[in-house]
Protein backbone atom coordinates (compact mmCIF):
# COMPACT_ATOMS: atom_id res chain seq x y z
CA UNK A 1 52.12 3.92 176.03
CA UNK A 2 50.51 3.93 172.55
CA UNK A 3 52.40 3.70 169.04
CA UNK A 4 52.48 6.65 167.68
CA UNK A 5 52.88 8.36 164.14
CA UNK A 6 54.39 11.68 163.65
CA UNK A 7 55.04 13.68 160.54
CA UNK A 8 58.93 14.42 161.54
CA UNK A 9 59.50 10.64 161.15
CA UNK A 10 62.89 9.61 161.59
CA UNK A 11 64.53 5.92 161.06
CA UNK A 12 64.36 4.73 163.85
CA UNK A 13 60.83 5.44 164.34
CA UNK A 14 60.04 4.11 161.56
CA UNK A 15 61.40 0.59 162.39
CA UNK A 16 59.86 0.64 165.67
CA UNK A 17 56.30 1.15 163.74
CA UNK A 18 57.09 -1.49 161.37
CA UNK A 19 57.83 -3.89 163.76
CA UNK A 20 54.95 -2.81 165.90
CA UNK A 21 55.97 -2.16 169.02
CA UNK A 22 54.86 0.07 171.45
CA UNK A 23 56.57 3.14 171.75
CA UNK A 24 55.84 7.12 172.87
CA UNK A 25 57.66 9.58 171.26
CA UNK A 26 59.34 12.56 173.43
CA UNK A 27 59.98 15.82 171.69
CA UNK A 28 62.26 18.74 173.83
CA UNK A 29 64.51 21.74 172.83
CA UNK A 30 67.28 20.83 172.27
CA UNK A 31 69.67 23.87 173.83
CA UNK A 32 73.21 23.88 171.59
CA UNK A 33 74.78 26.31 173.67
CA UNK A 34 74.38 23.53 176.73
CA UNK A 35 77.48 22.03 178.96
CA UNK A 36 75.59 18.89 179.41
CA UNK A 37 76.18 16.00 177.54
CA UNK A 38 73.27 15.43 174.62
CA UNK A 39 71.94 11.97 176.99
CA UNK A 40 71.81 14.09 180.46
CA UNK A 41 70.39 17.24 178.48
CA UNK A 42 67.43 14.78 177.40
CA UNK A 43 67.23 13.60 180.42
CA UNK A 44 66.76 16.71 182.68
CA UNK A 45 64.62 18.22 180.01
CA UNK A 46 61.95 15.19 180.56
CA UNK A 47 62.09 15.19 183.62
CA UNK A 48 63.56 11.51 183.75
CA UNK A 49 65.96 9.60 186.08
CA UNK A 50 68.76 9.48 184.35
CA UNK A 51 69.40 5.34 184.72
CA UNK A 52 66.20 5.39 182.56
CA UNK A 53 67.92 7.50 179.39
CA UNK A 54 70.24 5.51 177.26
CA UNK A 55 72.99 6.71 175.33
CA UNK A 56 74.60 5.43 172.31
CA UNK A 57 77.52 4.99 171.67
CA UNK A 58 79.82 3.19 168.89
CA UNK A 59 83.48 1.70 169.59
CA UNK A 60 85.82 0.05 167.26
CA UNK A 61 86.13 -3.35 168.91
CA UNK A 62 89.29 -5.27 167.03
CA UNK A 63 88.33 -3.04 164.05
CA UNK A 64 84.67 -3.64 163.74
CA UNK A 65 81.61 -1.36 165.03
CA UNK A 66 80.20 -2.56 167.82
CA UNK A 67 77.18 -0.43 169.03
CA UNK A 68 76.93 -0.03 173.24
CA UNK A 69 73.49 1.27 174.86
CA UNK A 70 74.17 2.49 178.40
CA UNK A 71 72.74 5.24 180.70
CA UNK A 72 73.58 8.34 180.83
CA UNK A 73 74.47 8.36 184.25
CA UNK A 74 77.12 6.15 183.69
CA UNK A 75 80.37 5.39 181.37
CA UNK A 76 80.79 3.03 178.89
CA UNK A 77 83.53 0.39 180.32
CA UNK A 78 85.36 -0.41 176.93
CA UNK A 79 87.07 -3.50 178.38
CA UNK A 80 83.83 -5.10 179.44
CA UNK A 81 82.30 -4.21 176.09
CA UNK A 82 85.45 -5.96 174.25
CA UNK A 83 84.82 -9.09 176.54
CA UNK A 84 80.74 -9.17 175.54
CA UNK A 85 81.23 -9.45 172.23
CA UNK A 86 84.68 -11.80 172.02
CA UNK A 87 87.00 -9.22 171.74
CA UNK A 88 90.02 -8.06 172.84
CA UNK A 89 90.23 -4.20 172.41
CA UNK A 90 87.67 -1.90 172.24
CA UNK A 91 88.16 2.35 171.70
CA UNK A 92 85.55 4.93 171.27
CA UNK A 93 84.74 5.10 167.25
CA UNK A 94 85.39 8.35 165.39
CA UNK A 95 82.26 10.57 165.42
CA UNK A 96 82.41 10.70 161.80
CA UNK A 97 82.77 7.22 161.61
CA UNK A 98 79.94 6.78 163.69
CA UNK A 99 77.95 9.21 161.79
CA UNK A 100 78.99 7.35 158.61
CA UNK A 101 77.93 3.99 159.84
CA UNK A 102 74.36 5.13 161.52
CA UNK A 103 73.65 7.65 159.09
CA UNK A 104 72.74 9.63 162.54
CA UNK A 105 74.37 12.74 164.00
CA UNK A 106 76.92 12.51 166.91
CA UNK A 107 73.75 13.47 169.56
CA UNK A 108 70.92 12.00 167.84
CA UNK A 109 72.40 8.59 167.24
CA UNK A 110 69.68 6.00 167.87
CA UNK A 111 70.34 2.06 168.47
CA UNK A 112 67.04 1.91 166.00
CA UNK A 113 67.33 2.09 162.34
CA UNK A 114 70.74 2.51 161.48
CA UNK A 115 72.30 2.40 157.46
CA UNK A 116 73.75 -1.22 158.47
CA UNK A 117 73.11 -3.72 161.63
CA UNK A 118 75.89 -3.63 163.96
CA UNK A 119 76.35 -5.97 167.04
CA UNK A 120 74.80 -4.18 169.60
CA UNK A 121 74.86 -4.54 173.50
CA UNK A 122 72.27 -3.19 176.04
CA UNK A 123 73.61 -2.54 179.35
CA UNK A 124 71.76 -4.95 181.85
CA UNK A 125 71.02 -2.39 184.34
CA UNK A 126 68.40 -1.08 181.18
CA UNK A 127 66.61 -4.18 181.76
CA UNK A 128 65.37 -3.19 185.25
CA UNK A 129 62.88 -0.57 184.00
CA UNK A 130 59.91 -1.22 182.22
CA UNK A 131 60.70 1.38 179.99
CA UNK A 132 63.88 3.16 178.68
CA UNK A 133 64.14 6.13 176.06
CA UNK A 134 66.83 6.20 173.54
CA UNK A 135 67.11 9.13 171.00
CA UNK A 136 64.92 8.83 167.81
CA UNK A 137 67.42 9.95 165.39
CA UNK A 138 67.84 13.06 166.25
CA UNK A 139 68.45 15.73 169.10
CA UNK A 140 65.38 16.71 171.10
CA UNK A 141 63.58 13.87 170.15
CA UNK A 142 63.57 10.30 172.44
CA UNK A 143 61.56 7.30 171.84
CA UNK A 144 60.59 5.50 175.35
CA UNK A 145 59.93 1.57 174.72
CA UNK A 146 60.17 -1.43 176.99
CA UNK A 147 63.90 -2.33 176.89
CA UNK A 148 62.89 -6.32 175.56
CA UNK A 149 61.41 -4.35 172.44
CA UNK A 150 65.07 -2.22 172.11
CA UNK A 151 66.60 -5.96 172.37
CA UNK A 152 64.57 -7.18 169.45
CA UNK A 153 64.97 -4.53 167.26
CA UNK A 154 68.52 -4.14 167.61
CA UNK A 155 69.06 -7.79 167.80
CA UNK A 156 70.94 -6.80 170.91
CA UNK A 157 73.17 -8.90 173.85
CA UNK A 158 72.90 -7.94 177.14
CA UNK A 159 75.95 -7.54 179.31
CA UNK A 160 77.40 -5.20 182.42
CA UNK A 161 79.30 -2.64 180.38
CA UNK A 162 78.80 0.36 182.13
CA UNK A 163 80.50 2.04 185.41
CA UNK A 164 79.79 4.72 187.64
């Protein structure tokens, strides 16, 4: 895996260069007439298992932004994510609030160079692959990096907050 520039630079590939880590970019089209959710989409278009593809997804967690990283293959389990980060409730955020916050469209939302640092949690299941791919900021376009390096950059816990 080699770091990699690209003239369609996004934000979050941007941090990941600036912080050096290694990453590979992964570029596919995106189909908008497709049933599949934006994660699985990327995922059969790669080629990958989905375990490996992350999703992200924000939740209003006792009425803060909490940011949750899980496979695609799974669901986000918003009572475990409320428990990770000392909360009580947690419920899906609105997609324009999430858009808002990230400064990403609802499909291309990365973990990685968002408008503001939220408290972010990686599922742990991530953590058994020596890489993962998250979206780069924007639909048909994943970055693959070791999921340590996703910790780092998105100053991320770790916790079991996805099912199925």
């Amino acid at each position: 895996m080699a770091k990699r520039k690209q003239a369609g630079a996004t934000p979050a590939t941007t941090a990941a260069s600036a912080a050096g880590v290694e990453f590979t970019v992964h570029e596919y089209e995106h189909d908008p007439r497709s049933t599949a959710s934006y994660g699985v989409e990327a995922a059969q278009a790669l080629g990958n298992d989905p375990a490996r593809v992350l999703k992200t997804l924000l939740a209003d967690v006792d009425g803060a932004l909490v940011v949750a990283v899980v496979p695609v293959s799974g669901q986000l389990d918003l009572k475990a994510l409320a428990r990770a980060v000392g909360g009580r409730r947690a419920v899906m955020a609105e997609p324009k609030a999430a858009e808002r916050a990230t400064g990403y469209v609802v499909g291309g939302i990365s973990p990685l160079g968002q408008r503001r640092a939220h408290p972010t949690v990686l599922d742990a299941s991530a953590l058994a692959h020596p890489t993962v791919f998250v979206s780069a900021g924007r639909r048909g376009l994943e970055i693959e990096l070791a999921p340590g390096d996703l910790m780092r950059l998105t100053d991320a816990g770790v916790a079991d907050i996805a099912r199925g």
